[in-house]
PDB file of N, CA and C in Angstrom:
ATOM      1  N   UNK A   1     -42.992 -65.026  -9.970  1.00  0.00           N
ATOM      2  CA  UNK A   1     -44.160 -65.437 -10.693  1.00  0.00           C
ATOM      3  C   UNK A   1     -44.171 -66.934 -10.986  1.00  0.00           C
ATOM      4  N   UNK A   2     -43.186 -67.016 -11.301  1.00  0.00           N
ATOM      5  CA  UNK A   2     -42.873 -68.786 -11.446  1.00  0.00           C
ATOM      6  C   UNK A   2     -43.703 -69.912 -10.499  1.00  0.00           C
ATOM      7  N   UNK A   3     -43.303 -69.252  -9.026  1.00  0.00           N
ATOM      8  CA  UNK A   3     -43.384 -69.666  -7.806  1.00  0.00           C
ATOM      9  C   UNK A   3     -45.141 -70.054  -7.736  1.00  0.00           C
ATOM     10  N   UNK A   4     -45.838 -68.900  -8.315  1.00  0.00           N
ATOM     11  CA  UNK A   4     -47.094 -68.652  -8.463  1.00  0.00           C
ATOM     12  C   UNK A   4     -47.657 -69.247  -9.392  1.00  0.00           C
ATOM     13  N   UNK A   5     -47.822 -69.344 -10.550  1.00  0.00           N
ATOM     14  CA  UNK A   5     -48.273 -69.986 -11.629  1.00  0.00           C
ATOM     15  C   UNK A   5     -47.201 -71.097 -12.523  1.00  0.00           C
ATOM     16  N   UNK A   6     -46.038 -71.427 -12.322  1.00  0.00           N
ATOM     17  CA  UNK A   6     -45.626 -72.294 -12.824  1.00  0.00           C
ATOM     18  C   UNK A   6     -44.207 -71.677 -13.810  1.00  0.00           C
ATOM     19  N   UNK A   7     -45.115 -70.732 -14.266  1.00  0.00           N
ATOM     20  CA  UNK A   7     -44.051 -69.887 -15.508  1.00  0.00           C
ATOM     21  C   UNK A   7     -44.566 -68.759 -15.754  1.00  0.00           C
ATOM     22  N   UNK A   8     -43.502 -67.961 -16.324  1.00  0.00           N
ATOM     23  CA  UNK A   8     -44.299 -66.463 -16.931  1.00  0.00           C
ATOM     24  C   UNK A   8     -45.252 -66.519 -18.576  1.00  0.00           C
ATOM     25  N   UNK A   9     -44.836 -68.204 -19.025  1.00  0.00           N
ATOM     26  CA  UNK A   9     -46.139 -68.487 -19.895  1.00  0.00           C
ATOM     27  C   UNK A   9     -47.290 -68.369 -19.401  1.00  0.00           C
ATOM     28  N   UNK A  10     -47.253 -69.360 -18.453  1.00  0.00           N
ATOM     29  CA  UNK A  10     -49.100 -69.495 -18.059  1.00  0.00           C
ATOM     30  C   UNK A  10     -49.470 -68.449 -17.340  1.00  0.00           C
ATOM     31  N   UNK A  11     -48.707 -67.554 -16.753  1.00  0.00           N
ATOM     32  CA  UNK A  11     -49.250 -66.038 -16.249  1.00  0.00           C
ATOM     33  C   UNK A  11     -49.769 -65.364 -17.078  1.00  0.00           C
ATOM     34  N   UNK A  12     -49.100 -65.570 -18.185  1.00  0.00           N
ATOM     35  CA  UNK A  12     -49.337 -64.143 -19.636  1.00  0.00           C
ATOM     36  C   UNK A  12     -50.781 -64.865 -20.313  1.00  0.00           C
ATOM     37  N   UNK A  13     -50.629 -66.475 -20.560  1.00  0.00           N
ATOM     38  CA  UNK A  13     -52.141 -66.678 -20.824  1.00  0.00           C
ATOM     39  C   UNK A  13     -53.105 -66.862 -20.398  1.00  0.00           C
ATOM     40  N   UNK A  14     -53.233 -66.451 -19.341  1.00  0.00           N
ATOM     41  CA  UNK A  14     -54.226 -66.266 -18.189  1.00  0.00           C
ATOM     42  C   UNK A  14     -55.072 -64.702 -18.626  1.00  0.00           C
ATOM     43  N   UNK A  15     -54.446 -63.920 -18.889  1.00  0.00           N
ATOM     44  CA  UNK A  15     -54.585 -62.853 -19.466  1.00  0.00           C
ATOM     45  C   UNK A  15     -55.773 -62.787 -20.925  1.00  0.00           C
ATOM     46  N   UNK A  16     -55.341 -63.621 -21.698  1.00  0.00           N
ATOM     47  CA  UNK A  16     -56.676 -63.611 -22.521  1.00  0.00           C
ATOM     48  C   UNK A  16     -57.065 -64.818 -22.529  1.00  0.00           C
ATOM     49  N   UNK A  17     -57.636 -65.627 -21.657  1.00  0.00           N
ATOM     50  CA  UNK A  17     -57.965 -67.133 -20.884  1.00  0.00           C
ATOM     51  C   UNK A  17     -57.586 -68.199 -22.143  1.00  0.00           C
ATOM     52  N   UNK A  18     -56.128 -68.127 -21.900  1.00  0.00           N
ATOM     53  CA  UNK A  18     -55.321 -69.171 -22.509  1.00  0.00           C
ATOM     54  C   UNK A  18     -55.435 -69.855 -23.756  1.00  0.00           C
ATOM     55  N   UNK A  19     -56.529 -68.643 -24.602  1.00  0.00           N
ATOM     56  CA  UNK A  19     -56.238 -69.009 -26.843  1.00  0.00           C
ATOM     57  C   UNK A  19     -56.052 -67.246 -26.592  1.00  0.00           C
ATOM     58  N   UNK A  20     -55.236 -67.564 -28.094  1.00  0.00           N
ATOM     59  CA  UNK A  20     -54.904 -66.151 -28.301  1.00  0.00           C
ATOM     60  C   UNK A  20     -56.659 -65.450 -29.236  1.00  0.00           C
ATOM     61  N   UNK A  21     -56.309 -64.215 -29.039  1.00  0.00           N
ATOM     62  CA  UNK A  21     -57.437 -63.240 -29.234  1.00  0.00           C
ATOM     63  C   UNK A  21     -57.130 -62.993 -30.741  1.00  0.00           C
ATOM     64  N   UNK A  22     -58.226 -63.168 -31.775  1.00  0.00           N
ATOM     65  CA  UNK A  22     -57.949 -63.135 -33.062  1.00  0.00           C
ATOM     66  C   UNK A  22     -58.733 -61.765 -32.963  1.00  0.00           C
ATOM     67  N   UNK A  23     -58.353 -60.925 -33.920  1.00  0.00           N
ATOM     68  CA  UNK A  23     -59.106 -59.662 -34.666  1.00  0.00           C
ATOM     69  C   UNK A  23     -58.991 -59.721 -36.072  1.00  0.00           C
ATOM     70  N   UNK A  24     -59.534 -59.654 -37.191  1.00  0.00           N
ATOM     71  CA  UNK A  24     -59.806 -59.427 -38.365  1.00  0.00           C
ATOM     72  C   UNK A  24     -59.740 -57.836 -38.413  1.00  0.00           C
ATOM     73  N   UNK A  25     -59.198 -56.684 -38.216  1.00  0.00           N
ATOM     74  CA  UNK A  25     -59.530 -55.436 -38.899  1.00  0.00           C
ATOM     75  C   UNK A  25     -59.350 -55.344 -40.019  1.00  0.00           C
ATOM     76  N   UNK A  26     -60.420 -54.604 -40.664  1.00  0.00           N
ATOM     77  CA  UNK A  26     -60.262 -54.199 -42.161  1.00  0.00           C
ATOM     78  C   UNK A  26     -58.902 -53.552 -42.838  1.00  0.00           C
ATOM     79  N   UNK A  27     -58.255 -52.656 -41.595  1.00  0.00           N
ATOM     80  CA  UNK A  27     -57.125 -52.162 -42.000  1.00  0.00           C
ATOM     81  C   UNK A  27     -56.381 -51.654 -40.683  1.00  0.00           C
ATOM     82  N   UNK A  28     -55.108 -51.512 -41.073  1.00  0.00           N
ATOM     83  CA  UNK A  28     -54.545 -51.013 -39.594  1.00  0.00           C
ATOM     84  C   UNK A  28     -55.015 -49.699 -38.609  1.00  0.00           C
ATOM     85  N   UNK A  29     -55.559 -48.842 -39.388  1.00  0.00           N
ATOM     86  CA  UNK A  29     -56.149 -47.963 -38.467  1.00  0.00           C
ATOM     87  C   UNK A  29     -56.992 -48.804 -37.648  1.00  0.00           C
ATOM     88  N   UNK A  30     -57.772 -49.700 -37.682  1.00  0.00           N
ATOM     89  CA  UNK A  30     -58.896 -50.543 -36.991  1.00  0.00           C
ATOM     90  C   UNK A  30     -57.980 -51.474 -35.633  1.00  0.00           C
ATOM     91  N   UNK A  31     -56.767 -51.424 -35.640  1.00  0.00           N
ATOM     92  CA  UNK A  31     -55.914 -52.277 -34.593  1.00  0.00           C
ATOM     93  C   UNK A  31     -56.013 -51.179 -33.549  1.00  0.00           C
ATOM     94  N   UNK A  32     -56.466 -51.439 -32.438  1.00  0.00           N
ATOM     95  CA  UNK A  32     -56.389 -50.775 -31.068  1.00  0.00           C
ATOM     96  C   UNK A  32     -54.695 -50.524 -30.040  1.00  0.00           C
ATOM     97  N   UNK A  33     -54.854 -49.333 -29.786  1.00  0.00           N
ATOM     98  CA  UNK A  33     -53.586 -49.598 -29.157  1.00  0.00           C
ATOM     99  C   UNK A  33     -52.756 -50.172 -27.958  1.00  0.00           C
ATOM    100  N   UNK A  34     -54.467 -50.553 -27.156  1.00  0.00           N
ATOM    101  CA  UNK A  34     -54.599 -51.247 -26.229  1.00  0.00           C
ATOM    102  C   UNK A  34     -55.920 -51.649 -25.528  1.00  0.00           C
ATOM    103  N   UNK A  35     -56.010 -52.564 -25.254  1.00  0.00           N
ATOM    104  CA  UNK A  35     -57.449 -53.455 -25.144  1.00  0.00           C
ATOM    105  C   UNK A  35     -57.390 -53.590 -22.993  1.00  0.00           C
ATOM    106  N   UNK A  36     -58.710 -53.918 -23.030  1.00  0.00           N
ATOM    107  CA  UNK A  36     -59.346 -54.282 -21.676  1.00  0.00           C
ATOM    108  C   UNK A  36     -58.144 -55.057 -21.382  1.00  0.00           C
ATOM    109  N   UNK A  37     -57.315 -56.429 -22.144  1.00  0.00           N
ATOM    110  CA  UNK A  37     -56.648 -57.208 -21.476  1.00  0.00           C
ATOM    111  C   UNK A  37     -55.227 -57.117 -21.035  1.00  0.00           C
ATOM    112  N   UNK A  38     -55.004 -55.921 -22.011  1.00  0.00           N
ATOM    113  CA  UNK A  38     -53.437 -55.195 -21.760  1.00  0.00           C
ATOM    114  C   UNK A  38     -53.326 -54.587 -20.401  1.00  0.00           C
ATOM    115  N   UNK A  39     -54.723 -53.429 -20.283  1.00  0.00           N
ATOM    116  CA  UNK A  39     -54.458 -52.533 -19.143  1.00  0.00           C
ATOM    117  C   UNK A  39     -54.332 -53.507 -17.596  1.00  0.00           C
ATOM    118  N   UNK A  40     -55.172 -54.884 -17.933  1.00  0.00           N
ATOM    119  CA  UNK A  40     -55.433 -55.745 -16.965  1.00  0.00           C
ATOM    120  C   UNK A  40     -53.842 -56.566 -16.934  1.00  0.00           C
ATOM    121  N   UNK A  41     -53.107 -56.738 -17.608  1.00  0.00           N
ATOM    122  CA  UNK A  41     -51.448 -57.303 -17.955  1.00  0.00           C
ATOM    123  C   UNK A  41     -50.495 -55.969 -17.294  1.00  0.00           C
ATOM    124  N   UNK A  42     -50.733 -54.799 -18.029  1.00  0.00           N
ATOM    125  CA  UNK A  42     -50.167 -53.717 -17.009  1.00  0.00           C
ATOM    126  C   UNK A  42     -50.279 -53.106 -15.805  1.00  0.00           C
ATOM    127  N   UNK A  43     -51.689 -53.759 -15.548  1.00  0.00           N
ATOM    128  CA  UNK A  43     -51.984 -53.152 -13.679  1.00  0.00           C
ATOM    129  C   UNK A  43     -51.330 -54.536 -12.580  1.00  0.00           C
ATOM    130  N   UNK A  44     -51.593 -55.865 -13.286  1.00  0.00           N
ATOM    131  CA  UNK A  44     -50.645 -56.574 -12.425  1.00  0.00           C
ATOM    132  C   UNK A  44     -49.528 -56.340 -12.508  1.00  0.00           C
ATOM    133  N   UNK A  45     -48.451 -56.461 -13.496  1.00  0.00           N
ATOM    134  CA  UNK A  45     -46.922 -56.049 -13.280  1.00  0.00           C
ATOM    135  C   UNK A  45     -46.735 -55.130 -12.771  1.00  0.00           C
ATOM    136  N   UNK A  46     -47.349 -54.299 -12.831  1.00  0.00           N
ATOM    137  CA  UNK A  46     -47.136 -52.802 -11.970  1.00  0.00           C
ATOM    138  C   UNK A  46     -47.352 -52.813 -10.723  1.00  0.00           C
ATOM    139  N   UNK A  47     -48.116 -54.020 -10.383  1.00  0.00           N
ATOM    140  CA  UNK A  47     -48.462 -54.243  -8.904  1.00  0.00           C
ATOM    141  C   UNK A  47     -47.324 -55.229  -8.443  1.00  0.00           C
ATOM    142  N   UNK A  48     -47.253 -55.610  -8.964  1.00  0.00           N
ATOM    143  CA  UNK A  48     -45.617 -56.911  -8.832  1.00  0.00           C
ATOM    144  C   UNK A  48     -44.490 -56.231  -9.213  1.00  0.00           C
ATOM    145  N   UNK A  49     -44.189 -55.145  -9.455  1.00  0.00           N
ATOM    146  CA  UNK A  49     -43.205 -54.306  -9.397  1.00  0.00           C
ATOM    147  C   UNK A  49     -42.364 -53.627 -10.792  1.00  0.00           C
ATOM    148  N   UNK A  50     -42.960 -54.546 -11.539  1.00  0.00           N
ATOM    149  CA  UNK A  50     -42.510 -54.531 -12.854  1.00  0.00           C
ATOM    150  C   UNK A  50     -42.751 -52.654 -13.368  1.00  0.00           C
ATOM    151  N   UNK A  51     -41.781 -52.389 -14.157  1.00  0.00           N
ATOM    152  CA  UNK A  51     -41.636 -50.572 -14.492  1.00  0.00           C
ATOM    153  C   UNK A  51     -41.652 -50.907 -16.176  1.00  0.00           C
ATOM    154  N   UNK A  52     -41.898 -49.524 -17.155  1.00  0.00           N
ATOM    155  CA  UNK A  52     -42.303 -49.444 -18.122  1.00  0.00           C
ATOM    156  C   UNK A  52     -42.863 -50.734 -18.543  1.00  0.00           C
ATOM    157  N   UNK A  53     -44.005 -50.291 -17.939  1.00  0.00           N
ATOM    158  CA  UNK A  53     -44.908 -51.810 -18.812  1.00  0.00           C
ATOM    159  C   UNK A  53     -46.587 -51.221 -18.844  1.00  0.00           C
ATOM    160  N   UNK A  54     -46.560 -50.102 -19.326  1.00  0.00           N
ATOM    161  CA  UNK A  54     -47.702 -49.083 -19.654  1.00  0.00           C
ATOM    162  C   UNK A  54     -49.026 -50.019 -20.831  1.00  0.00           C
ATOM    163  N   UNK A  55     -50.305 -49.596 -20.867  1.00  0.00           N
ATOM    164  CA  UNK A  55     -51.039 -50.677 -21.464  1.00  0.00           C
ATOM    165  C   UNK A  55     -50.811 -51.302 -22.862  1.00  0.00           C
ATOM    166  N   UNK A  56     -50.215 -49.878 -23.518  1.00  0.00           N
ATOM    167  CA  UNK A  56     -49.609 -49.892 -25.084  1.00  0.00           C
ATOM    168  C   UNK A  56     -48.752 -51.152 -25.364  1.00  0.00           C
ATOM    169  N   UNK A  57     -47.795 -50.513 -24.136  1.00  0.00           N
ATOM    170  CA  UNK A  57     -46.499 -51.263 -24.441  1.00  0.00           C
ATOM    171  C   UNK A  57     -46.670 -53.175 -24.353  1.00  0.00           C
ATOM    172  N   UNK A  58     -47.508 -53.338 -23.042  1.00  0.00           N
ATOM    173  CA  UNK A  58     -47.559 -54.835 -23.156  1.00  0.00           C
ATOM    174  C   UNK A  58     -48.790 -55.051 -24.285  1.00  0.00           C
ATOM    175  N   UNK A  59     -49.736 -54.187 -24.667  1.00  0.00           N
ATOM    176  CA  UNK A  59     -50.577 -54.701 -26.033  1.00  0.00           C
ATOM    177  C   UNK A  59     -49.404 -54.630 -27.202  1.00  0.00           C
ATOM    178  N   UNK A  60     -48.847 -54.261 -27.452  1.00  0.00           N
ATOM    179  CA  UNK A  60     -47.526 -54.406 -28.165  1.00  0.00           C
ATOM    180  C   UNK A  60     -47.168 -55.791 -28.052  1.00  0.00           C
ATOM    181  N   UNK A  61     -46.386 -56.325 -26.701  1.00  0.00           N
ATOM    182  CA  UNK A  61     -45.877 -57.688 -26.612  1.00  0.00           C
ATOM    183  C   UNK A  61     -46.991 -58.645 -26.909  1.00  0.00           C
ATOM    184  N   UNK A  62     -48.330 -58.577 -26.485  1.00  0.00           N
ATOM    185  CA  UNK A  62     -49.092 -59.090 -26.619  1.00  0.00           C
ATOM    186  C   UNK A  62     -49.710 -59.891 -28.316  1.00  0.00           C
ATOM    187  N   UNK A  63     -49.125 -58.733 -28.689  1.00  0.00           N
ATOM    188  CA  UNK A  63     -48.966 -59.485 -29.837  1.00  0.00           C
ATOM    189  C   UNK A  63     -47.948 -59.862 -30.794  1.00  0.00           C
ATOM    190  N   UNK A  64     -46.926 -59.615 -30.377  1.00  0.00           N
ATOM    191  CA  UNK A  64     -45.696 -60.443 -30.956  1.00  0.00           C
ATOM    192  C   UNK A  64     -45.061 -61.187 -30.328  1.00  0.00           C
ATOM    193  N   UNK A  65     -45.728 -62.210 -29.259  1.00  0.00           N
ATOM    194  CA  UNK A  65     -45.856 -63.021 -28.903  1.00  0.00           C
ATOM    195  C   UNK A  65     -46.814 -63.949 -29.031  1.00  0.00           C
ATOM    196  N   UNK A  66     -47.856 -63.521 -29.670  1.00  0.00           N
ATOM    197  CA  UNK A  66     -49.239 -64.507 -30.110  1.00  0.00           C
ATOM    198  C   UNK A  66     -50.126 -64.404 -29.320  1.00  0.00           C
ATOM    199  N   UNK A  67     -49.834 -63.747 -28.266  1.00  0.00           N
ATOM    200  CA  UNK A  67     -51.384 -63.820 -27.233  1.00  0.00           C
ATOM    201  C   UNK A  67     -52.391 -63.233 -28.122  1.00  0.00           C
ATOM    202  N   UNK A  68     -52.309 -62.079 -29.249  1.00  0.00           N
ATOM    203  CA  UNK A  68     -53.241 -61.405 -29.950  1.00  0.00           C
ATOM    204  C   UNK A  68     -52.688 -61.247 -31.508  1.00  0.00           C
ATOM    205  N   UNK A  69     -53.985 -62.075 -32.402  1.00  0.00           N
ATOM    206  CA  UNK A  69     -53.285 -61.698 -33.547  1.00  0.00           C
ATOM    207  C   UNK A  69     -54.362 -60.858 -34.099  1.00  0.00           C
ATOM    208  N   UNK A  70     -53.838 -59.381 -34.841  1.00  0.00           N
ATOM    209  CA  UNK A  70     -54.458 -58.314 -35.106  1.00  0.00           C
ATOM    210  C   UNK A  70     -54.160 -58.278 -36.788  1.00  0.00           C
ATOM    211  N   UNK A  71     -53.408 -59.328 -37.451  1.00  0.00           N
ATOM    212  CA  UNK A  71     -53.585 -59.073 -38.962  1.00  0.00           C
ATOM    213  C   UNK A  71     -54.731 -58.910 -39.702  1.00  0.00           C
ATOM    214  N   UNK A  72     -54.471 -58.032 -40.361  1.00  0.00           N
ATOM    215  CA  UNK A  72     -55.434 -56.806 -41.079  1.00  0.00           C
ATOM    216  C   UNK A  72     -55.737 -58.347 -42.515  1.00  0.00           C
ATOM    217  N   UNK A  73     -57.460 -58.024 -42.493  1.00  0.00           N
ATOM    218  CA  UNK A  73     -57.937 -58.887 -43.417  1.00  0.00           C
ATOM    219  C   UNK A  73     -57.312 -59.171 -44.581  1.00  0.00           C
ATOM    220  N   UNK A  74     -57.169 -59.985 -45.540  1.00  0.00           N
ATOM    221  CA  UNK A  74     -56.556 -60.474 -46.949  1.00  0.00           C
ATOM    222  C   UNK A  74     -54.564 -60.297 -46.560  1.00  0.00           C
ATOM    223  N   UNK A  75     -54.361 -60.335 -45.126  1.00  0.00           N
ATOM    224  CA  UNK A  75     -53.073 -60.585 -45.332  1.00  0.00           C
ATOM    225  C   UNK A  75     -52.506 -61.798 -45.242  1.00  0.00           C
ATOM    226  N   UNK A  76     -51.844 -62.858 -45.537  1.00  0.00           N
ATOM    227  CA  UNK A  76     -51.808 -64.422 -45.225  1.00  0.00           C
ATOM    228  C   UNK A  76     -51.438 -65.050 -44.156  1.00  0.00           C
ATOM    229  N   UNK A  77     -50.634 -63.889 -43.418  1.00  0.00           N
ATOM    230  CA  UNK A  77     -50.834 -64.724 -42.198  1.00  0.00           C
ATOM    231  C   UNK A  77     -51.877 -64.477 -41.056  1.00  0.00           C
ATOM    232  N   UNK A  78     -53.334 -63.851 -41.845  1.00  0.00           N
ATOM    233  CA  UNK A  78     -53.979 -64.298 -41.014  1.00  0.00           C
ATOM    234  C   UNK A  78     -54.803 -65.597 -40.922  1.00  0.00           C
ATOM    235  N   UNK A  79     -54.592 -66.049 -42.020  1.00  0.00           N
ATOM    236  CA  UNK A  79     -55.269 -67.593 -41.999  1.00  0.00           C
ATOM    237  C   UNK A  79     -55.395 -68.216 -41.305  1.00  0.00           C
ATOM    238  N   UNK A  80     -56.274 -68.879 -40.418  1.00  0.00           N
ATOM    239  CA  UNK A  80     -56.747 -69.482 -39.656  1.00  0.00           C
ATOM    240  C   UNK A  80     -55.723 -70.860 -38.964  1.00  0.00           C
ATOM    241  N   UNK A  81     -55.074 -71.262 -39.858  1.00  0.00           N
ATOM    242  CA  UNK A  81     -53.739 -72.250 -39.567  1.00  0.00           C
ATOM    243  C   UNK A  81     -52.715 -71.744 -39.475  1.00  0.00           C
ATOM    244  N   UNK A  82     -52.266 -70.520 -39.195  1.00  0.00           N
ATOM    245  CA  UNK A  82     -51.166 -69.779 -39.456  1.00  0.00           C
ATOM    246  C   UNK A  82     -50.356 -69.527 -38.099  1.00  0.00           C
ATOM    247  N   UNK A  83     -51.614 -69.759 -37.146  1.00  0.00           N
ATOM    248  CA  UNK A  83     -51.150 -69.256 -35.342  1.00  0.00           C
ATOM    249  C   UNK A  83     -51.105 -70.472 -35.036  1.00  0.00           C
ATOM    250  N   UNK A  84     -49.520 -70.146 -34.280  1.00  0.00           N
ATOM    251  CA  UNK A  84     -49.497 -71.123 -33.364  1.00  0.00           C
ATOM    252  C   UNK A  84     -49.981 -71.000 -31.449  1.00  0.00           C
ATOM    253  N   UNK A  85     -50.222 -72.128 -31.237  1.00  0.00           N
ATOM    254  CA  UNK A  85     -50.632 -72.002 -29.711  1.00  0.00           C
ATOM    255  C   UNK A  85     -50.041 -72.637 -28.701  1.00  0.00           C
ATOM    256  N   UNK A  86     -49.136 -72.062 -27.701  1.00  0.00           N
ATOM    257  CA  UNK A  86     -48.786 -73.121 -26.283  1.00  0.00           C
ATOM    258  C   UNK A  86     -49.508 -72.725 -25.605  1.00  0.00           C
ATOM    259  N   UNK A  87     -49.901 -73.656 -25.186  1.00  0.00           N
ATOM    260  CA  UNK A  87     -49.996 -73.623 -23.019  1.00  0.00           C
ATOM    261  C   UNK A  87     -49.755 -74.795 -22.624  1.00  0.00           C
TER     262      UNK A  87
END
């Protein structure tokens, strides 16, 4: 992948076109367990060979890595200065 895009950073933010995806839910039931951009993160690795990497699981990484921040309203780190961003 390297070879291809540079790094497995700029692969992964290609995925939600390179800012991370903010959600405000009211509460955690409202966090999805996987979004349009996960299943689209798990059908390439899966095509590049990559194993357990089901849509859940990379919407999981997806956000504890920052590509998606899903903190539930009035918690503090969802504040608007709180995310950080590379690319």
């Amino acid at each position: 992948m390297t070879a291809e895009f540079g790094s497995f950073d700029k692969y992964l933010w290609q995925f939600v076109g390179g800012r991370p995806i903010v959600n405000r839910p009211a509460s955690i039931r409202e966090v999805q367990p996987r979004t349009r951009e996960s299943d689209a993160l798990s059908t390439d690795l899966r095509r590049r060979g990559f194993r357990f990497v089901g849509s859940t699981i990379c919407y999981a990484f997806m956000q504890a890595v920052g590509l998606v921040n899903d903190h539930v309203r009035g918690c503090p780190a969802a504040r608007p200065g709180r995310q950080t961003v590379t690319s």
